[in-house]
PDB file of N, CA and C in Angstrom:
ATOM      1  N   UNK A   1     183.559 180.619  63.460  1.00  0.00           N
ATOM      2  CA  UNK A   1     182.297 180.725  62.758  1.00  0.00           C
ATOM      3  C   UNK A   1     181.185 180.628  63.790  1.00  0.00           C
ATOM      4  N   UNK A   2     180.444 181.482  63.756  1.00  0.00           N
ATOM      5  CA  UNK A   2     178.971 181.495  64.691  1.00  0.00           C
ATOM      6  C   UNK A   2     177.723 180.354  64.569  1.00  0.00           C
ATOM      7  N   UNK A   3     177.424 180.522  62.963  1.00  0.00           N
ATOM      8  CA  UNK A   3     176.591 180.211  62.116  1.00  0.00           C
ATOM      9  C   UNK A   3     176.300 178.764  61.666  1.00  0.00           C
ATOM     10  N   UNK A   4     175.182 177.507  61.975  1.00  0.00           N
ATOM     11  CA  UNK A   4     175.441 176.599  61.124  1.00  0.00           C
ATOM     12  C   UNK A   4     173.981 176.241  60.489  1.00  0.00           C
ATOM     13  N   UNK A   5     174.510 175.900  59.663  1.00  0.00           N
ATOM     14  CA  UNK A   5     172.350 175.528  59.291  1.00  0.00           C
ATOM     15  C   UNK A   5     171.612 174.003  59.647  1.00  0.00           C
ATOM     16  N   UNK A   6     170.731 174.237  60.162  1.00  0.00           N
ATOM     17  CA  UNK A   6     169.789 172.888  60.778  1.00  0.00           C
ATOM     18  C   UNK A   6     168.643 172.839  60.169  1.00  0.00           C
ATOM     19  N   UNK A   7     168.475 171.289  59.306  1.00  0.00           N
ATOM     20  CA  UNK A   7     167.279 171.569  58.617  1.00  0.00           C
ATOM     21  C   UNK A   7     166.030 170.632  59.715  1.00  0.00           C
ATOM     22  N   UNK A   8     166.673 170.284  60.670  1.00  0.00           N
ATOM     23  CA  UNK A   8     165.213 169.691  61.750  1.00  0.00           C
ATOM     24  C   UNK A   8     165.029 171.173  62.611  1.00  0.00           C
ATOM     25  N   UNK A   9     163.887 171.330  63.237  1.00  0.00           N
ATOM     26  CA  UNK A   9     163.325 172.250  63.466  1.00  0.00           C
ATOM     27  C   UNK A   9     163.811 171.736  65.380  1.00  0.00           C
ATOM     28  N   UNK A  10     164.364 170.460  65.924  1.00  0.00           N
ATOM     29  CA  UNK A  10     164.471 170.175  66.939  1.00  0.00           C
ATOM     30  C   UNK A  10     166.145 169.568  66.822  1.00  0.00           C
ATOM     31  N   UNK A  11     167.113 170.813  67.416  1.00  0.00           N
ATOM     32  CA  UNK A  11     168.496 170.010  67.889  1.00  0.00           C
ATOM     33  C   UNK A  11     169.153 170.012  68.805  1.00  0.00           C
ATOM     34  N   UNK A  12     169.558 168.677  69.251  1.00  0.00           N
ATOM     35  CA  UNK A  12     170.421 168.926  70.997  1.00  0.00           C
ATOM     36  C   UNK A  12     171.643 168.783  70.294  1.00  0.00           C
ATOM     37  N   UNK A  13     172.146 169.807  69.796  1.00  0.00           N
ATOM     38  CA  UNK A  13     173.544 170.041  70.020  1.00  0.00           C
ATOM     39  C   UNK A  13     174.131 171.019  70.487  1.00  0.00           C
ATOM     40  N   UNK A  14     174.648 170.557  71.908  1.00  0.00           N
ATOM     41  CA  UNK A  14     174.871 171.763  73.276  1.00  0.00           C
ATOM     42  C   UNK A  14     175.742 172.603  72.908  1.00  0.00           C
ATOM     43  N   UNK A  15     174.691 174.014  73.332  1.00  0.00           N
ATOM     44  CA  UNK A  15     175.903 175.490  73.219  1.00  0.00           C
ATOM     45  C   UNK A  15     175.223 175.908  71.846  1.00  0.00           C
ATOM     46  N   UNK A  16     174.197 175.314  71.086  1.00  0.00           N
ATOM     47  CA  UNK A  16     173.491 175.636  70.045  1.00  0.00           C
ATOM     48  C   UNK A  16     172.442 175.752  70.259  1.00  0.00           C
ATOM     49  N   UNK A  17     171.862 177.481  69.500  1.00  0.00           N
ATOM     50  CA  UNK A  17     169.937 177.850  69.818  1.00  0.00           C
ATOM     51  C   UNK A  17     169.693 178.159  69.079  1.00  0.00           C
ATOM     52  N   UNK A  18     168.469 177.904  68.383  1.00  0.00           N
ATOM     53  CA  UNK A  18     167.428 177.777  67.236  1.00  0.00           C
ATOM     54  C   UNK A  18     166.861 179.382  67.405  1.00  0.00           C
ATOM     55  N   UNK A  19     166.922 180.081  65.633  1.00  0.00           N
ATOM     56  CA  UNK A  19     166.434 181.750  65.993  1.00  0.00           C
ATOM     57  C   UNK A  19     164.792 180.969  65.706  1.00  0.00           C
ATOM     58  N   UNK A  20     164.243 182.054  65.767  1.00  0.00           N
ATOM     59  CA  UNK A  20     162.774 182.295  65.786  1.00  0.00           C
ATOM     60  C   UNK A  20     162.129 181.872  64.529  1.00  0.00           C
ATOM     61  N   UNK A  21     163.051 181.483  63.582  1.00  0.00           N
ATOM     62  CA  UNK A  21     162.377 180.484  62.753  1.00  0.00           C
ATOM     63  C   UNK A  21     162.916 179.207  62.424  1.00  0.00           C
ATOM     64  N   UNK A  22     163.465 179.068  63.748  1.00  0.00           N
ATOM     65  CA  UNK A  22     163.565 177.532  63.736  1.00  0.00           C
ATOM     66  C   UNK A  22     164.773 176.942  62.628  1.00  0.00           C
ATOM     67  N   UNK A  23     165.222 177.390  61.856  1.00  0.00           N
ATOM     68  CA  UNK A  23     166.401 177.219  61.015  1.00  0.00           C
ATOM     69  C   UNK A  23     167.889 177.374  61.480  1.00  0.00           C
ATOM     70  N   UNK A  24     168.283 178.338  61.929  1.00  0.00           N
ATOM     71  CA  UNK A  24     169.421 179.145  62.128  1.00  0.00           C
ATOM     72  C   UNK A  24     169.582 178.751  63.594  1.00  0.00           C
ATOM     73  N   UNK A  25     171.181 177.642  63.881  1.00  0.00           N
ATOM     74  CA  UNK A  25     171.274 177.738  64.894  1.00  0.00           C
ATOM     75  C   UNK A  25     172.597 178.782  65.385  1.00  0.00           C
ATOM     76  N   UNK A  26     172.996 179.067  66.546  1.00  0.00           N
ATOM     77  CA  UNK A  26     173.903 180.214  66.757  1.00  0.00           C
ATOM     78  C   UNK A  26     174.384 179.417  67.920  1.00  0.00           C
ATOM     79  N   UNK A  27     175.736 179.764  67.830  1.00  0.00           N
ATOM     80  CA  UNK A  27     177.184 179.382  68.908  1.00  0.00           C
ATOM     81  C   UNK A  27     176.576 179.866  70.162  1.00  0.00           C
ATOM     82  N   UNK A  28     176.871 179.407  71.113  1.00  0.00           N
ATOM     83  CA  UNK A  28     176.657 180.059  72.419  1.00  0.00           C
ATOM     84  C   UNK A  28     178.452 180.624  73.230  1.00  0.00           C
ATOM     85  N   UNK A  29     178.158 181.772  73.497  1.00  0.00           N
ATOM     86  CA  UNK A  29     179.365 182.604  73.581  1.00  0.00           C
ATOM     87  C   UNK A  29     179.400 182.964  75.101  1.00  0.00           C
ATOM     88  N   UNK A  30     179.863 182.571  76.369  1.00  0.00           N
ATOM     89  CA  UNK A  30     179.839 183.363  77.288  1.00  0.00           C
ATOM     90  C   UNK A  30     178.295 182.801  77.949  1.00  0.00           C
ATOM     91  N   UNK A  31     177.490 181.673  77.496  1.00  0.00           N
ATOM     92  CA  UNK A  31     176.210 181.545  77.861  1.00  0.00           C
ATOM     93  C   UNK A  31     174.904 182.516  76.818  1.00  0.00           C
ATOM     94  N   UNK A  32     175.371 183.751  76.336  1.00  0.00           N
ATOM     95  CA  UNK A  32     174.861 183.577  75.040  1.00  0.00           C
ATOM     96  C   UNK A  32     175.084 184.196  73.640  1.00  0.00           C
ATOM     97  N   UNK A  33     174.339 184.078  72.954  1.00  0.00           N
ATOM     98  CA  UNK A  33     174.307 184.044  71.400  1.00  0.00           C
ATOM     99  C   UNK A  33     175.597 185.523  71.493  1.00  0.00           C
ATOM    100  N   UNK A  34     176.521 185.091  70.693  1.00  0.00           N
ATOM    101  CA  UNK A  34     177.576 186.096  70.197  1.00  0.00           C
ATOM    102  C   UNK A  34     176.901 187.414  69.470  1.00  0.00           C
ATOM    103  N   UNK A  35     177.266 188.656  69.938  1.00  0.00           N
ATOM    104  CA  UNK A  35     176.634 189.934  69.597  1.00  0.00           C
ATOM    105  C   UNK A  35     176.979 190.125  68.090  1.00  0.00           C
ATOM    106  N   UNK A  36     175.688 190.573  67.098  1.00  0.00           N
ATOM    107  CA  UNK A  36     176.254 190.121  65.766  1.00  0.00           C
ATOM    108  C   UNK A  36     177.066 191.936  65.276  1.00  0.00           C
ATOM    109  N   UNK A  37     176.700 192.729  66.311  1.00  0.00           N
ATOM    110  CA  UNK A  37     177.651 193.944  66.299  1.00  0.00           C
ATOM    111  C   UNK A  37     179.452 194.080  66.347  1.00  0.00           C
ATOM    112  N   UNK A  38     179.377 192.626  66.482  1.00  0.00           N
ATOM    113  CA  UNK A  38     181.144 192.542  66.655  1.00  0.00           C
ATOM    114  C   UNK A  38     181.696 191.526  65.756  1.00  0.00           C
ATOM    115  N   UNK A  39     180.381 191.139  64.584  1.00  0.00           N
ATOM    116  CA  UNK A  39     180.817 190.102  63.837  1.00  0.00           C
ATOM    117  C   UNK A  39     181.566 190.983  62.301  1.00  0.00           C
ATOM    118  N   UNK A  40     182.793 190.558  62.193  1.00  0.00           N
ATOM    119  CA  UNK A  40     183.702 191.343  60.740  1.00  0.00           C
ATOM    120  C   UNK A  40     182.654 191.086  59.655  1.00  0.00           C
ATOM    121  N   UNK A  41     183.142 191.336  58.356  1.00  0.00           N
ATOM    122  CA  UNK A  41     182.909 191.139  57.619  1.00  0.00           C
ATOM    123  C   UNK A  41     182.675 189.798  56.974  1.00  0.00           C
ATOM    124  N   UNK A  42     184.077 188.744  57.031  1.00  0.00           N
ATOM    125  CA  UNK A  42     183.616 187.187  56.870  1.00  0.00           C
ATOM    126  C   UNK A  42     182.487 186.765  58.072  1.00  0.00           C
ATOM    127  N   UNK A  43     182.220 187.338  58.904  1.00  0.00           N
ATOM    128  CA  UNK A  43     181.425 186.483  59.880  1.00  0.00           C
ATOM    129  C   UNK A  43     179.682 186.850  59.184  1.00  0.00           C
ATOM    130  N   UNK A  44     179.638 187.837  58.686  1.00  0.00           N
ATOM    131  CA  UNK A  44     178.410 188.105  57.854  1.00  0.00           C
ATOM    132  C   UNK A  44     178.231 187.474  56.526  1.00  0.00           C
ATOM    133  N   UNK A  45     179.385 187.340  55.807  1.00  0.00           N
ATOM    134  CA  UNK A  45     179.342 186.708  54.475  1.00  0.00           C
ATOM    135  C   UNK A  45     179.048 184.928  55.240  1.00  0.00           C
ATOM    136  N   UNK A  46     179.738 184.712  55.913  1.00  0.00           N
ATOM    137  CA  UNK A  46     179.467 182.958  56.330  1.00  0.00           C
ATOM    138  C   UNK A  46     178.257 182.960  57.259  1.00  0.00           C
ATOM    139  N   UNK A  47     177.349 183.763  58.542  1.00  0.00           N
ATOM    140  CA  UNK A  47     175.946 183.783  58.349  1.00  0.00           C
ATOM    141  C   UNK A  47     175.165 183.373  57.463  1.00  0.00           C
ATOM    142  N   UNK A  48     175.502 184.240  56.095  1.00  0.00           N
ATOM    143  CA  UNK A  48     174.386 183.856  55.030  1.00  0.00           C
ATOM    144  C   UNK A  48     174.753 182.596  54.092  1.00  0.00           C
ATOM    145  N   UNK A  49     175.712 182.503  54.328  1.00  0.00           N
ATOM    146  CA  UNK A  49     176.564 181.564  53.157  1.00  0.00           C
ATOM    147  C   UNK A  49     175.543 180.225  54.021  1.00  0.00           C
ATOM    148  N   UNK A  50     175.465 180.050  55.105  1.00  0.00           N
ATOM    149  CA  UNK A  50     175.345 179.166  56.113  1.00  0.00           C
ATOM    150  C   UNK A  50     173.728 178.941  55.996  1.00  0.00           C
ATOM    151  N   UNK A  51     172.887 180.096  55.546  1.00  0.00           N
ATOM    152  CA  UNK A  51     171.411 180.234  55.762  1.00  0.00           C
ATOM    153  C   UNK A  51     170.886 180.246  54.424  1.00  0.00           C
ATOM    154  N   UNK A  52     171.656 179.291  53.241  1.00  0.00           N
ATOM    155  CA  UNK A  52     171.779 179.348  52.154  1.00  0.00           C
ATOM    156  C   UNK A  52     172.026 180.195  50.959  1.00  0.00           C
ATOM    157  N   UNK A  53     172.310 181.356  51.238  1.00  0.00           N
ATOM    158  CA  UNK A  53     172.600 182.694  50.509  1.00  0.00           C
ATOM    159  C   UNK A  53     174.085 182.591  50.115  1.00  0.00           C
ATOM    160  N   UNK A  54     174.334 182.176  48.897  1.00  0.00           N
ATOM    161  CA  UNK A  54     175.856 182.429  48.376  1.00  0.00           C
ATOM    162  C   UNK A  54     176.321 183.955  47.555  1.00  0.00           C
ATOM    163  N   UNK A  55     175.237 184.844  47.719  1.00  0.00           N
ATOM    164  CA  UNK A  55     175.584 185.607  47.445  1.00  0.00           C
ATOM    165  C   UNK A  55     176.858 186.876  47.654  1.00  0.00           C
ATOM    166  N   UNK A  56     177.655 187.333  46.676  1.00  0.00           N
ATOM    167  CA  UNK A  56     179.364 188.106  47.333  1.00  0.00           C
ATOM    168  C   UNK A  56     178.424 189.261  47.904  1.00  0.00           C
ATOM    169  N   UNK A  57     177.383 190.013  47.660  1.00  0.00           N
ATOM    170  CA  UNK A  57     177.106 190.962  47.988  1.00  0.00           C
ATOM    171  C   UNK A  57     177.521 191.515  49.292  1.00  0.00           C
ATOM    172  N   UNK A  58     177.755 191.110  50.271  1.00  0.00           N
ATOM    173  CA  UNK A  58     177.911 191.400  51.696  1.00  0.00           C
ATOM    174  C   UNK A  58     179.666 191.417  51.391  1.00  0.00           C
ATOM    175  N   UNK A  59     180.196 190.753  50.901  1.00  0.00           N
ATOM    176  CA  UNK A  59     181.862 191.199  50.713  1.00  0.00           C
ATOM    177  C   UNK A  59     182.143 192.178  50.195  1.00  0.00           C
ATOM    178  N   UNK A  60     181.684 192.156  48.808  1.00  0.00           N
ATOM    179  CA  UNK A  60     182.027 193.285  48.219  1.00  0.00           C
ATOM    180  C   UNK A  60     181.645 194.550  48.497  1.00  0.00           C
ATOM    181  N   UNK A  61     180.682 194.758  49.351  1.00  0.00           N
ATOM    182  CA  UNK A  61     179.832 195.658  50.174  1.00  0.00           C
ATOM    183  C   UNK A  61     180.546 195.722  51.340  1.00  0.00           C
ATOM    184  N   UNK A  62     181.628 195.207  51.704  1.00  0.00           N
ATOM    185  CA  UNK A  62     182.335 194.992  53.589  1.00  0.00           C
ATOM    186  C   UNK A  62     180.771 195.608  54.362  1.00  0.00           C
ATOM    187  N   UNK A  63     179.566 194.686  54.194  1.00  0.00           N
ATOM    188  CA  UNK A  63     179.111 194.865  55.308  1.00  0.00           C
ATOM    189  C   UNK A  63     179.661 193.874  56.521  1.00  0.00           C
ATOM    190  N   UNK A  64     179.839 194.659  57.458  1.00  0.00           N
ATOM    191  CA  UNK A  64     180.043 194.297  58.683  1.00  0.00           C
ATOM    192  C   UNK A  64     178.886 193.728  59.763  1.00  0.00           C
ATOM    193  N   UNK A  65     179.199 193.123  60.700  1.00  0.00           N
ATOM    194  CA  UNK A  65     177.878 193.067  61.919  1.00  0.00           C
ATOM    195  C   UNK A  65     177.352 194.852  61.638  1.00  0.00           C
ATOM    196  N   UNK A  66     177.870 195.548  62.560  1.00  0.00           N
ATOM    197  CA  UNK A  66     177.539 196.843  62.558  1.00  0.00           C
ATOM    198  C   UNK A  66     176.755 197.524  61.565  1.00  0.00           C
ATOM    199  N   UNK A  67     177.497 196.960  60.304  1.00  0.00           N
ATOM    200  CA  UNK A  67     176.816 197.973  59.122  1.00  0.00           C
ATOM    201  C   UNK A  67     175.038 196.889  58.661  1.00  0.00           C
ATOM    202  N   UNK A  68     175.334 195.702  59.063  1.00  0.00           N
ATOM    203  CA  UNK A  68     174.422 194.920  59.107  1.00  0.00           C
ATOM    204  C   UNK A  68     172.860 195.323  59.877  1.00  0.00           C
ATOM    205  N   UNK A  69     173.334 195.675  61.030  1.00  0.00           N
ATOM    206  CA  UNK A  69     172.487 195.852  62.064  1.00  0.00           C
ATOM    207  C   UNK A  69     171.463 197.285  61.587  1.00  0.00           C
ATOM    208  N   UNK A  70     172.634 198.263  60.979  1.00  0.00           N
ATOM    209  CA  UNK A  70     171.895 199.741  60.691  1.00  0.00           C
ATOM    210  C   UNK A  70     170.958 199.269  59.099  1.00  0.00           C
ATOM    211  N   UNK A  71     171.037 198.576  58.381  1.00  0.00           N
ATOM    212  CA  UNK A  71     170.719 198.198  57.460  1.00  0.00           C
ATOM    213  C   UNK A  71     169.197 198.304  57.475  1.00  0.00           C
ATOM    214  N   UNK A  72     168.227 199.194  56.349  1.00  0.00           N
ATOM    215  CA  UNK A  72     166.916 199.294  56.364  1.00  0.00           C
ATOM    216  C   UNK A  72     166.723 198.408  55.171  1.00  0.00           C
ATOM    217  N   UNK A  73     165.185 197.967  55.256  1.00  0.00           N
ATOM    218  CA  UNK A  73     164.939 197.426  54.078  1.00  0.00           C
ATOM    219  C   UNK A  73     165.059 197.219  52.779  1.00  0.00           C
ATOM    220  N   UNK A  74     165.245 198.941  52.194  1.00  0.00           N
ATOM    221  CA  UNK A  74     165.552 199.475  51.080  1.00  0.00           C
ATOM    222  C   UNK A  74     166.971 199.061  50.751  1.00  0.00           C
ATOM    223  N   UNK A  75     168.043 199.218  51.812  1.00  0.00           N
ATOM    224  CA  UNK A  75     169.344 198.973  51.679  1.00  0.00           C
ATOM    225  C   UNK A  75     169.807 197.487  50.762  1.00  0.00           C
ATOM    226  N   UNK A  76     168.946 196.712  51.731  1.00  0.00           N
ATOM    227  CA  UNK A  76     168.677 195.039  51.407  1.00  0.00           C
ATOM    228  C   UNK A  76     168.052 195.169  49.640  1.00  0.00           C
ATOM    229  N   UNK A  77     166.947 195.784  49.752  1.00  0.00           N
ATOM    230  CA  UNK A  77     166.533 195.640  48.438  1.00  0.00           C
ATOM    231  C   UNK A  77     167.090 196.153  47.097  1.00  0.00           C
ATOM    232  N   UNK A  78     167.789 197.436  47.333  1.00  0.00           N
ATOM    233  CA  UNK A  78     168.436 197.861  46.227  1.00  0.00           C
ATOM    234  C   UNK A  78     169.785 198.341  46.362  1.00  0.00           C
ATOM    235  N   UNK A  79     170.638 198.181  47.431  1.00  0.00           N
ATOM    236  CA  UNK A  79     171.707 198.672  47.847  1.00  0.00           C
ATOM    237  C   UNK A  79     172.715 197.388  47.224  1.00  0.00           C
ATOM    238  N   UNK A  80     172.203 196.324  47.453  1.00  0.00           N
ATOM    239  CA  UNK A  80     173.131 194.716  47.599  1.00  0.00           C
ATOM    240  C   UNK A  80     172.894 194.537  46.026  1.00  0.00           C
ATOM    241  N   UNK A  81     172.191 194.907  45.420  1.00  0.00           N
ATOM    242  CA  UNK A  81     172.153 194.396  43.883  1.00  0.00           C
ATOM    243  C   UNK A  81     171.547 193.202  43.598  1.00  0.00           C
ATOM    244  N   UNK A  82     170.177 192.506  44.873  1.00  0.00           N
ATOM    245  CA  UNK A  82     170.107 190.709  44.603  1.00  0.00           C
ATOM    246  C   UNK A  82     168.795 191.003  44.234  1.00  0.00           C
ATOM    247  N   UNK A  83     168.500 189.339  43.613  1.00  0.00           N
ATOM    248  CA  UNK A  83     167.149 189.712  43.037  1.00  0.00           C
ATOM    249  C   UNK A  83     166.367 189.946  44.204  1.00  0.00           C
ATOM    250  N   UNK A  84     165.030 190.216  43.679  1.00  0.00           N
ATOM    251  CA  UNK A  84     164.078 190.952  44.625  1.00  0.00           C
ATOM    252  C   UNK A  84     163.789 189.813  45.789  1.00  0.00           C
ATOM    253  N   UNK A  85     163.884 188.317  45.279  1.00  0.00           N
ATOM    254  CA  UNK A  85     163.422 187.136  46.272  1.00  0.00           C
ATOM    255  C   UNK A  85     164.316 186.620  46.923  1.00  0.00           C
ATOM    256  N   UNK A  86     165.361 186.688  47.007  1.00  0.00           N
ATOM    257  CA  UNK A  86     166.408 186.498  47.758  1.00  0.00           C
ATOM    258  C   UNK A  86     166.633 187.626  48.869  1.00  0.00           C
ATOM    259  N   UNK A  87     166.610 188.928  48.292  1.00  0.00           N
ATOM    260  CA  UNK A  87     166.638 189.931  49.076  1.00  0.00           C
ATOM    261  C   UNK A  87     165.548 190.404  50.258  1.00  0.00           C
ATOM    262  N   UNK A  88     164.055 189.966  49.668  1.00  0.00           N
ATOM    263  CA  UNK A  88     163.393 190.231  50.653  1.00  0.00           C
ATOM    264  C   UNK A  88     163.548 188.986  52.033  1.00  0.00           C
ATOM    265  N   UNK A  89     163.627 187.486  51.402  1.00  0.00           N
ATOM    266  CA  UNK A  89     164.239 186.663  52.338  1.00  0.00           C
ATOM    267  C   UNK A  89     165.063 187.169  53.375  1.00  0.00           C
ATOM    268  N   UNK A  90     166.178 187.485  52.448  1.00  0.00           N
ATOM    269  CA  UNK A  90     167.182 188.432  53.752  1.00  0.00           C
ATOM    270  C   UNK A  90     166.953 189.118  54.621  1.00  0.00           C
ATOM    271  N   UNK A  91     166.320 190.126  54.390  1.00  0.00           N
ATOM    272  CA  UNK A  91     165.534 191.220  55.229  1.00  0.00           C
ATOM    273  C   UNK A  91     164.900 190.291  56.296  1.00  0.00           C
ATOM    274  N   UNK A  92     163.927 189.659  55.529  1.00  0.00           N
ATOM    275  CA  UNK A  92     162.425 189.597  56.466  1.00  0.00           C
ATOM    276  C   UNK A  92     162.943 188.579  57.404  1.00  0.00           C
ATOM    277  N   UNK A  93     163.558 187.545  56.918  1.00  0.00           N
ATOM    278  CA  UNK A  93     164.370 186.254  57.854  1.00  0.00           C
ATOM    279  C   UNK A  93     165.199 186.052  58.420  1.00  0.00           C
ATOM    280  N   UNK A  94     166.171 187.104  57.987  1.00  0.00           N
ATOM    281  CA  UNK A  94     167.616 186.990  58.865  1.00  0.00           C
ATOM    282  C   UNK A  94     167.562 188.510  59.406  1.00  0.00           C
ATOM    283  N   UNK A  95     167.740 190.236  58.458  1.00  0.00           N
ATOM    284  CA  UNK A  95     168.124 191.043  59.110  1.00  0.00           C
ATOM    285  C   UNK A  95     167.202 191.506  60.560  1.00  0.00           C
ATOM    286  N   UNK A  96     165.936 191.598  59.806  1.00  0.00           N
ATOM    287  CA  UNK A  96     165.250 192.298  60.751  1.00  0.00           C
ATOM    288  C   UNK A  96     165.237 191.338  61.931  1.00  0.00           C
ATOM    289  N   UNK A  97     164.934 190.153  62.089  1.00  0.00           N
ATOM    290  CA  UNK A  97     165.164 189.217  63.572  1.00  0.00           C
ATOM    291  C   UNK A  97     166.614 189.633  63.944  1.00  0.00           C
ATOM    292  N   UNK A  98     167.597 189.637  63.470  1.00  0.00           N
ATOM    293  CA  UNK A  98     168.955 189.845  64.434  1.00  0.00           C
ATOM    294  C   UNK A  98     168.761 191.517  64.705  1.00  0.00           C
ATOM    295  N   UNK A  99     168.171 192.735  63.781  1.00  0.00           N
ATOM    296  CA  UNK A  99     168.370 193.678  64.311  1.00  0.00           C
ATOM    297  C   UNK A  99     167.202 193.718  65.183  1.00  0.00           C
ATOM    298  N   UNK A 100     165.990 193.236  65.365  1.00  0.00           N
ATOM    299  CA  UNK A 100     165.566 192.850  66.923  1.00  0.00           C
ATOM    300  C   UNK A 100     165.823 192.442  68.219  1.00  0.00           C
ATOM    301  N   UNK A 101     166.689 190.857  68.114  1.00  0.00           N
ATOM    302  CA  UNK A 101     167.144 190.568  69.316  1.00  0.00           C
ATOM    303  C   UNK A 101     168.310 191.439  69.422  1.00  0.00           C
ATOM    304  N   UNK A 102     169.372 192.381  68.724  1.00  0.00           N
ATOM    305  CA  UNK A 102     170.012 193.258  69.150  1.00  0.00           C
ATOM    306  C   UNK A 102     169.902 194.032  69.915  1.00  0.00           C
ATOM    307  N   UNK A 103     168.310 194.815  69.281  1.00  0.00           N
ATOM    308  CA  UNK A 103     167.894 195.872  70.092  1.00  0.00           C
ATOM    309  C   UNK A 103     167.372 195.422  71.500  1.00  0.00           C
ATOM    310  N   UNK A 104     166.607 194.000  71.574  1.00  0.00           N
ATOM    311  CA  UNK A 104     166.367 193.545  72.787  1.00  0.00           C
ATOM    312  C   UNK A 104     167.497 193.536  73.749  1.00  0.00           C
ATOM    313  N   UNK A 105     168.670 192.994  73.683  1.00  0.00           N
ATOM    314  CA  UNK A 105     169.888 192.684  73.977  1.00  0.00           C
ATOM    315  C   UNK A 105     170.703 193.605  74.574  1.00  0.00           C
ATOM    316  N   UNK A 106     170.833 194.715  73.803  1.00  0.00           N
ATOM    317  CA  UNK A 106     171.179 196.064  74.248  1.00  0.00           C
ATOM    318  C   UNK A 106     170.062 197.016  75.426  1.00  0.00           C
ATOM    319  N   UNK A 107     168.574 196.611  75.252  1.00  0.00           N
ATOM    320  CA  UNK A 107     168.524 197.770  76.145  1.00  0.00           C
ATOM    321  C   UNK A 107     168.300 196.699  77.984  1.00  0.00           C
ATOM    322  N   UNK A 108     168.538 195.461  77.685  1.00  0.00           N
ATOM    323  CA  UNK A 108     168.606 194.961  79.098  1.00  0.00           C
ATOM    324  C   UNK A 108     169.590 194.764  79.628  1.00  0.00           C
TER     325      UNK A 108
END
């Protein structure tokens, strides 16, 4: 599992880094954060499961890291079937920051 949730905004627990809103800490892999392009299908359902989202949508959907990453807004909003406030959460808090530091990640 990658994923754990931290509700202090400050944690020393080594080999663990806080995303950009301070919630979501991530495994350190190799020195760093595990590429979420190689995460299966359970590794996306337990992300969110982890960032309080119990929603099956991402199972029953086999989104993957990969299929995660290509994922546009619209997808999030009407593709997954969740209500509108959960879904934009998703988007705005979790997808679009990981499909950022991806893209950061990849072109250095």
């Amino acid at each position: 599992m990658y994923v754990v949730k931290c509700v202090l905004i400050s944690c020393s627990t080594p080999g663990l880094i806080l995303d950009s809103f301070g919630m979501i800490l991530i495994s350190m892999e190799n020195g760093r954060p595990p590429d979420p392009a190689d995460w299966a299908v359970m590794d996306v359902v337990n992300y969110f499961r982890t960032a309080g989202f119990e929603e099956q949508a991402f199972q029953e959907q086999e989104i993957d890291g990969k299929s995660l990453l290509l994922m546009r807004r619209n997808d999030v909003l009407t593709g997954l079937q969740l209500k509108l406030g959960p879904a934009l959460k998703i988007y705005e808090y979790h997808v679009k920051p990981l499909q950022t530091k991806h893209l950061k990640n990849s072109s250095s």
